[in-house]
N, C-alpha and C. Protein backbone atom coordinates (compact mmCIF):
# COMPACT_ATOMS: atom_id res chain seq x y z
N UNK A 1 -51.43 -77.62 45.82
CA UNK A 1 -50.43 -77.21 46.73
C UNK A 1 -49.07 -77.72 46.31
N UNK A 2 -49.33 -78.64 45.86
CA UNK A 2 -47.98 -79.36 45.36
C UNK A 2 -47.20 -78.49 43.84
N UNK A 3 -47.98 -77.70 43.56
CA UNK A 3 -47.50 -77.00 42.27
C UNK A 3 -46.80 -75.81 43.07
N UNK A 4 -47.35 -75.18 44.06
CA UNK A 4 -46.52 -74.23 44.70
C UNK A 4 -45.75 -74.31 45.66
N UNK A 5 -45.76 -75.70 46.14
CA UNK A 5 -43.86 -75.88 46.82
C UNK A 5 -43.29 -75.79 45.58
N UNK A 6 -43.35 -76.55 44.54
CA UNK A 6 -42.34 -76.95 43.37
C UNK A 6 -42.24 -75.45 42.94
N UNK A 7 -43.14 -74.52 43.01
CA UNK A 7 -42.80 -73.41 42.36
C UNK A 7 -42.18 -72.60 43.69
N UNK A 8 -42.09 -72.88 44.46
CA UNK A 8 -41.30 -72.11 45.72
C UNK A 8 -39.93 -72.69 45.81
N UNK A 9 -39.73 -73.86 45.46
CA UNK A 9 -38.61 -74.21 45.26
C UNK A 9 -38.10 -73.96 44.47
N UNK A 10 -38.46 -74.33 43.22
CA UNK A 10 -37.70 -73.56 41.80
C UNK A 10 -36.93 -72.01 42.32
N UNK A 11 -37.69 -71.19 43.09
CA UNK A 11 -37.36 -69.64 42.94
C UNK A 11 -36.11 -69.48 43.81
N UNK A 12 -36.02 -70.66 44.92
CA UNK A 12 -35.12 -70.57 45.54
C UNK A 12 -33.83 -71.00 45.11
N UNK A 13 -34.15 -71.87 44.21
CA UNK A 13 -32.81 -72.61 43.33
C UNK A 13 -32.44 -72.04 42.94
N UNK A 14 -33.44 -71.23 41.88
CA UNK A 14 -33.08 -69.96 40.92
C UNK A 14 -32.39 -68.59 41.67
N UNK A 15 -32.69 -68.08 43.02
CA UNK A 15 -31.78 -67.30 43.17
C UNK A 15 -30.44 -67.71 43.79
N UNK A 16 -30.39 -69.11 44.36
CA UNK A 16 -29.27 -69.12 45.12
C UNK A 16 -28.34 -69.57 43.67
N UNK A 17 -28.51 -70.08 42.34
CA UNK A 17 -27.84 -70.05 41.40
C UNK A 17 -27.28 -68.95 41.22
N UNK A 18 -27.94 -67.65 40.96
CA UNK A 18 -27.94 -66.08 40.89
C UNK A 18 -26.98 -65.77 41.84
N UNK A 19 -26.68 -66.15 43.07
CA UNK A 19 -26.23 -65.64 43.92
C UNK A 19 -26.53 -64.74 45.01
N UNK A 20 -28.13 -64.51 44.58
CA UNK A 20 -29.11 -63.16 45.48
C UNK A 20 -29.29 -63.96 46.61
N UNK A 21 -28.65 -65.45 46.80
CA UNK A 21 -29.96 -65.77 48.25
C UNK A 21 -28.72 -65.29 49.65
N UNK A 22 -27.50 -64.85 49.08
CA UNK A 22 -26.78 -64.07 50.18
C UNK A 22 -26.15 -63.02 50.35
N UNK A 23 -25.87 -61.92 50.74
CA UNK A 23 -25.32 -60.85 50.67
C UNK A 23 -23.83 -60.74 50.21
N UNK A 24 -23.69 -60.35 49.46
CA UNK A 24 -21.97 -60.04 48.70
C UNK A 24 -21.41 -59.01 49.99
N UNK A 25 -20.08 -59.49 49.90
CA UNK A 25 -18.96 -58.49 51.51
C UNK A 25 -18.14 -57.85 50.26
N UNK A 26 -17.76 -56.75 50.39
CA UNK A 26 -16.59 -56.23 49.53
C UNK A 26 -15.76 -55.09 50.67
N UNK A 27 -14.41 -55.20 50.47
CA UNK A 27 -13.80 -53.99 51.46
C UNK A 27 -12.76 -53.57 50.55
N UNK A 28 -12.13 -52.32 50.67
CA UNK A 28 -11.11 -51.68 50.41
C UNK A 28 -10.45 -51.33 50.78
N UNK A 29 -9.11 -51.23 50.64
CA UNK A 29 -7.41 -51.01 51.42
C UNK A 29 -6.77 -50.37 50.87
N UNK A 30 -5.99 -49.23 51.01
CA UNK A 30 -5.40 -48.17 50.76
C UNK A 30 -3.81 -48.87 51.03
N UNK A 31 -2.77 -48.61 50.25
CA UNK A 31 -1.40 -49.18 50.58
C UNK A 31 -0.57 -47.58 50.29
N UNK A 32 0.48 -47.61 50.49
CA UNK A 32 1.37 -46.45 50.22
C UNK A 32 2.47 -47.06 49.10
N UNK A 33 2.64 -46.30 48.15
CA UNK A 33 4.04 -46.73 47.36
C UNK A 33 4.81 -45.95 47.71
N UNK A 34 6.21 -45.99 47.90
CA UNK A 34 7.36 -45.39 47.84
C UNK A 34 8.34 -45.73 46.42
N UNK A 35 9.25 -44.43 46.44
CA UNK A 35 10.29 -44.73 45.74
C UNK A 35 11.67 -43.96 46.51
N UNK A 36 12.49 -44.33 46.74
CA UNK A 36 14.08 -43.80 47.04
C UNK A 36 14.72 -43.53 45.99
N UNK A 37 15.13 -41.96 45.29
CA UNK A 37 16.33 -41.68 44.47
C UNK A 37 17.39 -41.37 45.05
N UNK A 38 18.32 -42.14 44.50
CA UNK A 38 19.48 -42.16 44.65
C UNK A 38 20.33 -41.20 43.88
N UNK A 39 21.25 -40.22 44.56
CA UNK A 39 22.15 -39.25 43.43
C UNK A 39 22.82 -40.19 42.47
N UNK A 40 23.43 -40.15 41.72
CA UNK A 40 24.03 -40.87 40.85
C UNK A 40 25.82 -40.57 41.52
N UNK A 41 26.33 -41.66 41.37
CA UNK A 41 27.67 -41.58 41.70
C UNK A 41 28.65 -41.05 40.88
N UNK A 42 29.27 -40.51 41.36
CA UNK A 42 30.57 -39.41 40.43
C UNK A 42 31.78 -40.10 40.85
N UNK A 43 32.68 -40.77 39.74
CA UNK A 43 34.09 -41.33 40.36
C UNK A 43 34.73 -40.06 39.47
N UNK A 44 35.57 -39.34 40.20
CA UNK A 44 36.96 -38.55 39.88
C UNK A 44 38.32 -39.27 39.77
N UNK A 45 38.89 -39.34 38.92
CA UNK A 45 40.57 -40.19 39.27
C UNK A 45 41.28 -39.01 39.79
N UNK A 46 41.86 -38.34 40.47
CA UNK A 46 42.53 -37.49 41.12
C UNK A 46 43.85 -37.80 40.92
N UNK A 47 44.67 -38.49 40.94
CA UNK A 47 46.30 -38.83 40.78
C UNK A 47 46.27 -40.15 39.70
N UNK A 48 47.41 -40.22 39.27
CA UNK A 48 47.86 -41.45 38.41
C UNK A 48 48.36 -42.63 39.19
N UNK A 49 48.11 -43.40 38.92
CA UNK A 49 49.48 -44.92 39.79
C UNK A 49 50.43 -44.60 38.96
N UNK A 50 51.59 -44.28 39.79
CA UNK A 50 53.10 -44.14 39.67
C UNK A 50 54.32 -44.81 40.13
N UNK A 51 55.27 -45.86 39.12
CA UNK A 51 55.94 -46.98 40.18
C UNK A 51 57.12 -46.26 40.04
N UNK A 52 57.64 -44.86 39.62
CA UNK A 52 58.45 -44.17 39.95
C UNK A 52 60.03 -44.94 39.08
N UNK A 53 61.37 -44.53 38.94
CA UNK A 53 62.06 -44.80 38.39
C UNK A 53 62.92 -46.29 38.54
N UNK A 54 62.42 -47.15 37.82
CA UNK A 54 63.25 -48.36 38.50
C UNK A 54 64.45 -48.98 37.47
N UNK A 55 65.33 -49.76 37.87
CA UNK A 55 66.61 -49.59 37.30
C UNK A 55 66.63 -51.79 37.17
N UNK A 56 67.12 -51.75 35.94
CA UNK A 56 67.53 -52.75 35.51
C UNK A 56 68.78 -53.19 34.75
N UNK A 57 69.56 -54.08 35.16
CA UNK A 57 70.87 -54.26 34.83
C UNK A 57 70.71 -55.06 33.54
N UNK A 58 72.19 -54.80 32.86
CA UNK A 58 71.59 -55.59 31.28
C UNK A 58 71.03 -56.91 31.64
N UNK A 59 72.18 -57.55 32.60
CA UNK A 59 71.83 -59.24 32.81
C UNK A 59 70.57 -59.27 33.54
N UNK A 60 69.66 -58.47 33.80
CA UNK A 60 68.44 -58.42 35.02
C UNK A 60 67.84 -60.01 33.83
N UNK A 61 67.16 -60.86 35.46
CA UNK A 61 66.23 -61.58 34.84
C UNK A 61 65.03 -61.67 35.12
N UNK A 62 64.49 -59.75 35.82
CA UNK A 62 63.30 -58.97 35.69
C UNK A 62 63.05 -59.40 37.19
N UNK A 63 62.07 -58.86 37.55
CA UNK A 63 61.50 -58.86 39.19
C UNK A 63 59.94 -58.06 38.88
N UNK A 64 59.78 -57.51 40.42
CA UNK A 64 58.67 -56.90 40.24
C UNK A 64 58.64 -55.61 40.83
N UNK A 65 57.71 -54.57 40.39
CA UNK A 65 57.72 -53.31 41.55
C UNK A 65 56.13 -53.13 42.10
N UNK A 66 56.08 -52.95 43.34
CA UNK A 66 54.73 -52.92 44.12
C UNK A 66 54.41 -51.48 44.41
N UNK A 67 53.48 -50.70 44.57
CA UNK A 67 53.35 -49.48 45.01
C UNK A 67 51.73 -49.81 46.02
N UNK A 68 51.97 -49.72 47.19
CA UNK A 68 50.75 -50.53 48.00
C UNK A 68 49.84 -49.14 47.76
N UNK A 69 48.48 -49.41 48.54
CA UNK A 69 47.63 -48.21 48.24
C UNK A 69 47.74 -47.06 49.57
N UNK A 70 48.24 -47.45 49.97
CA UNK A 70 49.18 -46.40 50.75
C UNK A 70 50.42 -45.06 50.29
N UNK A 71 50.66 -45.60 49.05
CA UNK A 71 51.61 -45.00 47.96
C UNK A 71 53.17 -45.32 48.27
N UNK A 72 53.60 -46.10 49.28
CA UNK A 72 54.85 -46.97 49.45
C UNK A 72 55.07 -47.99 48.20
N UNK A 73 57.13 -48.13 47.89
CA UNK A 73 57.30 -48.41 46.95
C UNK A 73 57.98 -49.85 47.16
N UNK A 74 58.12 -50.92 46.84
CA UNK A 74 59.07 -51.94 47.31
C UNK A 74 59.31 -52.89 45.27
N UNK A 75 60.80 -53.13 45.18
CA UNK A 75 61.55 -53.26 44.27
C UNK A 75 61.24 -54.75 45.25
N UNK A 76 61.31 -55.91 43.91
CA UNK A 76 62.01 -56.96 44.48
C UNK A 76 62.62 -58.41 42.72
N UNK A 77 63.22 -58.93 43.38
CA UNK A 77 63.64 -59.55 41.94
C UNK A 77 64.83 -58.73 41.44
N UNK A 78 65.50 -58.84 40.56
CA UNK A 78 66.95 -57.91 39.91
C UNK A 78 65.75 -56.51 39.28
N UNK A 79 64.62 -55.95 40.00
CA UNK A 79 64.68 -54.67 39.53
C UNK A 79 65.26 -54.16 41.09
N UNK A 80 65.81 -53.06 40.52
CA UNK A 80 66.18 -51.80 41.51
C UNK A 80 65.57 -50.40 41.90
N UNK A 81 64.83 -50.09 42.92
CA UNK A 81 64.04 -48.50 43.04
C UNK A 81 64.81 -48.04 42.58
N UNK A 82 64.79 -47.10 41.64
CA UNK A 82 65.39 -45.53 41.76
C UNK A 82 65.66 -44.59 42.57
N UNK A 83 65.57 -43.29 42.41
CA UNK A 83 65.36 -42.48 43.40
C UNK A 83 64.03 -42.03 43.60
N UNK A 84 63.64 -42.22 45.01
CA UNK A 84 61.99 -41.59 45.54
C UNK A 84 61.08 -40.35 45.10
N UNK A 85 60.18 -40.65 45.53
CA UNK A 85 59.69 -39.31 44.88
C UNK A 85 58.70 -39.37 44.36
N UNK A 86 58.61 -39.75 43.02
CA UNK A 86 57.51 -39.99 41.92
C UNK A 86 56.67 -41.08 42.59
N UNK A 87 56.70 -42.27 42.97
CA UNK A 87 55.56 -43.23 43.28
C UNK A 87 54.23 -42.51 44.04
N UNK A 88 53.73 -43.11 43.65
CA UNK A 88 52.14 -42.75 44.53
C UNK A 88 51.05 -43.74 44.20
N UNK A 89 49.99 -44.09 45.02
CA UNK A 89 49.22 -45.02 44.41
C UNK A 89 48.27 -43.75 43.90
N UNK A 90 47.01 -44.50 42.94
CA UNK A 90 46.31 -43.44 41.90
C UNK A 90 45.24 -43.44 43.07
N UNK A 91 44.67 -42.19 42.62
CA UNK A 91 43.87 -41.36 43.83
C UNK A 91 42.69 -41.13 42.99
N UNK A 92 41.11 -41.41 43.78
CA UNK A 92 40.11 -41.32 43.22
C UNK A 92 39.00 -40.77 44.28
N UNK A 93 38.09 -39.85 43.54
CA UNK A 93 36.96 -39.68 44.75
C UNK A 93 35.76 -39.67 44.39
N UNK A 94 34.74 -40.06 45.36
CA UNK A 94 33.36 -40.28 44.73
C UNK A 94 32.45 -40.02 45.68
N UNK A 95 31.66 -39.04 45.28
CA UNK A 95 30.37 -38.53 45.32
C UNK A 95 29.03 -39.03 45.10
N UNK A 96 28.27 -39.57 46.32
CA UNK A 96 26.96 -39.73 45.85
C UNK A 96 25.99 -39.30 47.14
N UNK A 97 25.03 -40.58 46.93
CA UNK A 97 24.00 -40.09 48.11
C UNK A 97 24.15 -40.60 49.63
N UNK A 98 24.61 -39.58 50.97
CA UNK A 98 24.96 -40.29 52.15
C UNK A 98 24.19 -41.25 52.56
N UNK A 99 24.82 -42.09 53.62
CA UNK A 99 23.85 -43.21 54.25
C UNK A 99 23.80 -44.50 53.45
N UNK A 100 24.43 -44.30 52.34
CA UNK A 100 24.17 -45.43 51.27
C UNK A 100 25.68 -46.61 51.28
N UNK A 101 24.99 -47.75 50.66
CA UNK A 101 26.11 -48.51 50.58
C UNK A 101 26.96 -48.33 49.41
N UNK A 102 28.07 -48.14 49.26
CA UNK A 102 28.74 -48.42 47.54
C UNK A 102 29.94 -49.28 47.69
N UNK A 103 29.93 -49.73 46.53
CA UNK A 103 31.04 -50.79 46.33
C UNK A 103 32.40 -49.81 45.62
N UNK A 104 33.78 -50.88 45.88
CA UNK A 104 35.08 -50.42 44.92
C UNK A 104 35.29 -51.50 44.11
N UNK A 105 35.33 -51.59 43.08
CA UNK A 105 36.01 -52.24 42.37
C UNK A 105 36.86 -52.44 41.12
N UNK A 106 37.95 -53.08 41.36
CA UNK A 106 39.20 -52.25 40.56
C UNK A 106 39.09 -53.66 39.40
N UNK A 107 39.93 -53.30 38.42
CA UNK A 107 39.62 -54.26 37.18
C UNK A 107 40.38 -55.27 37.06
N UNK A 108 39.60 -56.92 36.56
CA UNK A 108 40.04 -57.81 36.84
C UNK A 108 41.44 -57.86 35.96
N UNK A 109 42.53 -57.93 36.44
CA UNK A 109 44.02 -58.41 35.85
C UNK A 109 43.61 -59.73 34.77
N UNK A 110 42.80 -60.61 35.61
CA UNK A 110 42.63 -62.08 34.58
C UNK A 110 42.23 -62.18 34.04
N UNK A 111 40.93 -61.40 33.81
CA UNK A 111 40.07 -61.74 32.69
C UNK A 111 40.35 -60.14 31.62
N UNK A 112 40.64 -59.21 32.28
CA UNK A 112 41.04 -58.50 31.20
C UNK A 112 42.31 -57.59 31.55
N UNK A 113 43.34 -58.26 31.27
CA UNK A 113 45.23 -58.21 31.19
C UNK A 113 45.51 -56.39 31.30
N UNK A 114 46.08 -55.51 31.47
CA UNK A 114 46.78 -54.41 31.28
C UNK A 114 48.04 -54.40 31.14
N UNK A 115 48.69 -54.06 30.24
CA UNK A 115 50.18 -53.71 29.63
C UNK A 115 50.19 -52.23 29.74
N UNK A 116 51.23 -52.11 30.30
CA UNK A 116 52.35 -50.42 30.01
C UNK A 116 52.97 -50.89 28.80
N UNK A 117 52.94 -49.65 27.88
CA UNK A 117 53.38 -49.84 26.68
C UNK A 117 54.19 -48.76 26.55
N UNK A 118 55.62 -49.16 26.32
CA UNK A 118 56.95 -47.80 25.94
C UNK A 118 56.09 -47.17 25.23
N UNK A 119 56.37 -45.79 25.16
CA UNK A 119 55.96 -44.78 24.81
C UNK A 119 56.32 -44.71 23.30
N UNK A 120 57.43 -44.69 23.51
CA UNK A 120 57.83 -44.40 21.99
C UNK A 120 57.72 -45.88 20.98
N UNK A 121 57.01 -46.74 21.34
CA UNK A 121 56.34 -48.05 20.70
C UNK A 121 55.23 -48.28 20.78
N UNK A 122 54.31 -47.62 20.90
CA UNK A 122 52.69 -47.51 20.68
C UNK A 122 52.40 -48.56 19.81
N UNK A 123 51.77 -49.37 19.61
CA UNK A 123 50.99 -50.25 19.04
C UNK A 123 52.38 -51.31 18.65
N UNK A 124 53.33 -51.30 19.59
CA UNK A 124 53.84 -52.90 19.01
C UNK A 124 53.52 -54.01 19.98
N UNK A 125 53.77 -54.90 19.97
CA UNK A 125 53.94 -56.29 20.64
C UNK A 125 54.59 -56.68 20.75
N UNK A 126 55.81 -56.29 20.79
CA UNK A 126 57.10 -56.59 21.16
C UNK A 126 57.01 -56.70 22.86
N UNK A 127 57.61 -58.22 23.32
CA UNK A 127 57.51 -57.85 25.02
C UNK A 127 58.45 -57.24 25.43
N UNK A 128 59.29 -56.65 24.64
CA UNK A 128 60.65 -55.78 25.31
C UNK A 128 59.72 -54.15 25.34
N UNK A 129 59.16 -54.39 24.97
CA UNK A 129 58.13 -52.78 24.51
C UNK A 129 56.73 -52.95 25.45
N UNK A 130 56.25 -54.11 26.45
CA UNK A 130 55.41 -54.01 27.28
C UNK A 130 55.85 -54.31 28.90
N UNK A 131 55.29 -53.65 29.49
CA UNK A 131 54.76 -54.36 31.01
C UNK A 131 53.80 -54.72 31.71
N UNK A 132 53.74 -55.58 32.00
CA UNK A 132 52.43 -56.24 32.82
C UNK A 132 52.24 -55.86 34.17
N UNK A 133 50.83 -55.36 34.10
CA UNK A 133 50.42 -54.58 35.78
C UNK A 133 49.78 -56.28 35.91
N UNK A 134 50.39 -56.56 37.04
CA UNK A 134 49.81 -57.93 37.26
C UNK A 134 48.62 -58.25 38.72
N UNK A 135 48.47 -57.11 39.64
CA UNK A 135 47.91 -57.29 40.55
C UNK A 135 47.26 -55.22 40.97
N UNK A 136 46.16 -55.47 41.25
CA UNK A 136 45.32 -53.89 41.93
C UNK A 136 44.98 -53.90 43.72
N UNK A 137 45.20 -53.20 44.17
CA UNK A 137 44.25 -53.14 45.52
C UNK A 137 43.98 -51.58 45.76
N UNK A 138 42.68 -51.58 46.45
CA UNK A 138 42.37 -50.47 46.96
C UNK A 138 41.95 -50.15 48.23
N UNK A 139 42.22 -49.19 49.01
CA UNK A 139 42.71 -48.34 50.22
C UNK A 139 40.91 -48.68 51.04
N UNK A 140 39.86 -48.90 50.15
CA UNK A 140 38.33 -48.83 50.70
C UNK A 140 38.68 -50.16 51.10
N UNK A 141 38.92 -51.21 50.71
CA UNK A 141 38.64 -52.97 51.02
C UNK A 141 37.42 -53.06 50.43
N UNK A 142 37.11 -52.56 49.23
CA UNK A 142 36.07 -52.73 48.24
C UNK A 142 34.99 -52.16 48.20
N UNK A 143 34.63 -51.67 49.37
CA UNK A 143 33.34 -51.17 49.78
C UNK A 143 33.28 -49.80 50.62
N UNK A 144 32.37 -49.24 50.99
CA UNK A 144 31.72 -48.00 52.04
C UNK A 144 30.58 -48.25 52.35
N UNK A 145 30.69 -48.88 53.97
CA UNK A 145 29.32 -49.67 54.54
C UNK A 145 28.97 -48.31 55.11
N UNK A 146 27.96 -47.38 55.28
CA UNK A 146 27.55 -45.67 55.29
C UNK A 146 28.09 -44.80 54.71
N UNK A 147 28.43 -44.60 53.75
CA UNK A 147 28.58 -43.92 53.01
C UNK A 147 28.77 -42.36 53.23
N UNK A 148 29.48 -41.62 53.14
CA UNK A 148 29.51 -40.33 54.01
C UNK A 148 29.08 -39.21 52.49
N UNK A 149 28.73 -39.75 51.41
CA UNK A 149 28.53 -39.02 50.41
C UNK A 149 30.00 -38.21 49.75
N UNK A 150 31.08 -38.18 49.96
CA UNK A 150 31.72 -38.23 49.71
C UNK A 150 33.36 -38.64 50.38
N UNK A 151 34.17 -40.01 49.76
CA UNK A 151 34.51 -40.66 49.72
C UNK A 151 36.15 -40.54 49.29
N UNK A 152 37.18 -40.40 49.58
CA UNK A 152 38.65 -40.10 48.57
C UNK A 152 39.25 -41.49 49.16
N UNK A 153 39.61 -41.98 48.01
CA UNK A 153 40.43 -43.61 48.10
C UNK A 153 41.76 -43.62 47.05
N UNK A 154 42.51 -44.43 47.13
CA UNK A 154 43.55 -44.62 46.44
C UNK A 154 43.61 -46.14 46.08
N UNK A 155 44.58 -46.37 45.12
CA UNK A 155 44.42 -47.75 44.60
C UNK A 155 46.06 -48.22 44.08
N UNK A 156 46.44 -49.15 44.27
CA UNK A 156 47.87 -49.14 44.37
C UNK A 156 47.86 -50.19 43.11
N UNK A 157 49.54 -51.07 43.00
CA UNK A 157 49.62 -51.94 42.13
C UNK A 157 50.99 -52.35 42.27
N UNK A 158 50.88 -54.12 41.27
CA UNK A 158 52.46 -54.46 40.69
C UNK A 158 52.45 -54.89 39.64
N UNK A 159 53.37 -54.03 39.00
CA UNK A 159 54.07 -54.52 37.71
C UNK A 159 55.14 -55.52 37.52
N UNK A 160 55.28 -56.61 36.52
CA UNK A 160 56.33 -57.55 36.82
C UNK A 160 57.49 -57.33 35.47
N UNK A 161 58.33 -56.78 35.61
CA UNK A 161 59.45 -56.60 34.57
C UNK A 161 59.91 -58.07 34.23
N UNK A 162 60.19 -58.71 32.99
CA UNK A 162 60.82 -59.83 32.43
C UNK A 162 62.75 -59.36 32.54
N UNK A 163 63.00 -58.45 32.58
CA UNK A 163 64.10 -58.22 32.29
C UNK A 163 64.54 -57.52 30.87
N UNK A 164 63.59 -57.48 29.87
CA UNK A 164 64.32 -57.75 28.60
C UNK A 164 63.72 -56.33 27.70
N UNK A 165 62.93 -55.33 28.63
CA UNK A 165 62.92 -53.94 28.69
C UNK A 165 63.62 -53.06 28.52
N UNK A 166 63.09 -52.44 27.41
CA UNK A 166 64.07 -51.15 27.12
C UNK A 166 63.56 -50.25 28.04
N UNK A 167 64.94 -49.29 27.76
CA UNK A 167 64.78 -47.99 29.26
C UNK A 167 63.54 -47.12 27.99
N UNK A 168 63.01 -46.34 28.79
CA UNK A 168 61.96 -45.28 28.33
C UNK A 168 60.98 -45.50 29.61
N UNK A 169 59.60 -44.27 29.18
CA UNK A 169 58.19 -44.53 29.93
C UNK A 169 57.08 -45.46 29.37
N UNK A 170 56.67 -46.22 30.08
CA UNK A 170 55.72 -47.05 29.85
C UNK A 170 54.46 -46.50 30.41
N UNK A 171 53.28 -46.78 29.74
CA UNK A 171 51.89 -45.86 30.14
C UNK A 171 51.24 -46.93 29.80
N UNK A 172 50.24 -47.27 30.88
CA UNK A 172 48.32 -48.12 30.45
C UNK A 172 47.00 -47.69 31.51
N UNK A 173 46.22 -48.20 30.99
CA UNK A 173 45.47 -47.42 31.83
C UNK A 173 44.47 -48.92 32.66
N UNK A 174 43.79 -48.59 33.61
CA UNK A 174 42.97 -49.63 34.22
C UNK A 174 41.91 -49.31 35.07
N UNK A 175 40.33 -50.16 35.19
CA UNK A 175 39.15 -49.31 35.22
C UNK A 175 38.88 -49.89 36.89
N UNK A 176 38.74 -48.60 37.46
CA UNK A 176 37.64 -48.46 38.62
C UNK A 176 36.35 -48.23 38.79
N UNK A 177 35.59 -49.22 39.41
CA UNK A 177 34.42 -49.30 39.25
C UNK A 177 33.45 -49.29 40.82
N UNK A 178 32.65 -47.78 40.78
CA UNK A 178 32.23 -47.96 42.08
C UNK A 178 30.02 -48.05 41.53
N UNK A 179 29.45 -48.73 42.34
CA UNK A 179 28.04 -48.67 42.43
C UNK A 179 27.84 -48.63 43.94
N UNK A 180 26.49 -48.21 43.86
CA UNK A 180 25.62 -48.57 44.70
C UNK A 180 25.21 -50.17 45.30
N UNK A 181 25.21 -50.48 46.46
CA UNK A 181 24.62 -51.96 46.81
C UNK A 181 23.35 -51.95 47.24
């Protein structure tokens, strides 16, 4: 008798090693994936930033001209407005998907500088031959918290004259940047 406890025991060792001496549970769960596409955003520049005709006396020892994003013009320092008219802040519009968040953002002055460069001096370095756009704002306050899918903003600026500018047109360009949040 004693050989067949030991052998009744063995079998039980042996399956609960196996794992047979209890029933295995298994269940399954179904989840849903989603994905949201988003249209892709379209920026249009629609108008130029324009600081319109400003006037400097020989002795000027330069000032600045502002054009807010409103398209108002204000002279201050020995520059002088010209006559009205031409200013406007630059006009942009953008297209994407409604309901959505997107950002504005106009390009950093500090970390990457923009010069108006006389026209008829293309590639010099002469500072009588540049101007410095020294400051951007735009008409959104950076953002569109709902998004109406399409969007028209403007973006203003100031340039700071040294004084020591020749008369002609000065032209540069500077980047607007809108995403999704």
């Amino acid at each position: 008798m004693t050989k067949t406890i030991r052998f009744g025991a063995a079998s039980v060792a042996m399956f609960a090693a196996l794992g047979l001496s209890t029933a295995a549970h298994a269940d399954t769960a179904a989840a849903d994936a989603t994905a949201e596409v988003l249209a892709a955003l379209e920026l249009t520049n629609t108008d130029a930033l324009n600081f319109g005709t400003v006037i400097l006396s020989a002795t000027s020892t330069g000032g600045t001209v502002n054009v807010d994003a409103a398209g108002t013009r204000a002279c201050a320092g020995d520059v002088v407005c010209g006559p009205a008219g031409a200013e406007q802040a630059a006009g942009f519009t953008v297209t994407g998907t409604a309901g959505s968040n997107v950002s504005v953002a106009v390009q950093d002055l500090v970390a990457n500088p923009v010069s108006l460069t006389h026209t008829g001096n293309v590639g010099s370095t002469n500072a009588e031959h540049n101007i410095e756009l020294t400051a951007l704002v735009d008409s959104a306050g950076g953002s569109y918290t709902g998004f109406s899918g399409s969007e028209a903003f403007t973006v203003g600026g100031t340039i700071a004259l040294d004084g020591s500018e020749i008369a002609g047109t000065y032209e540069g360009t500077f980047d607007v940047t809108v995403a999704y949040q």
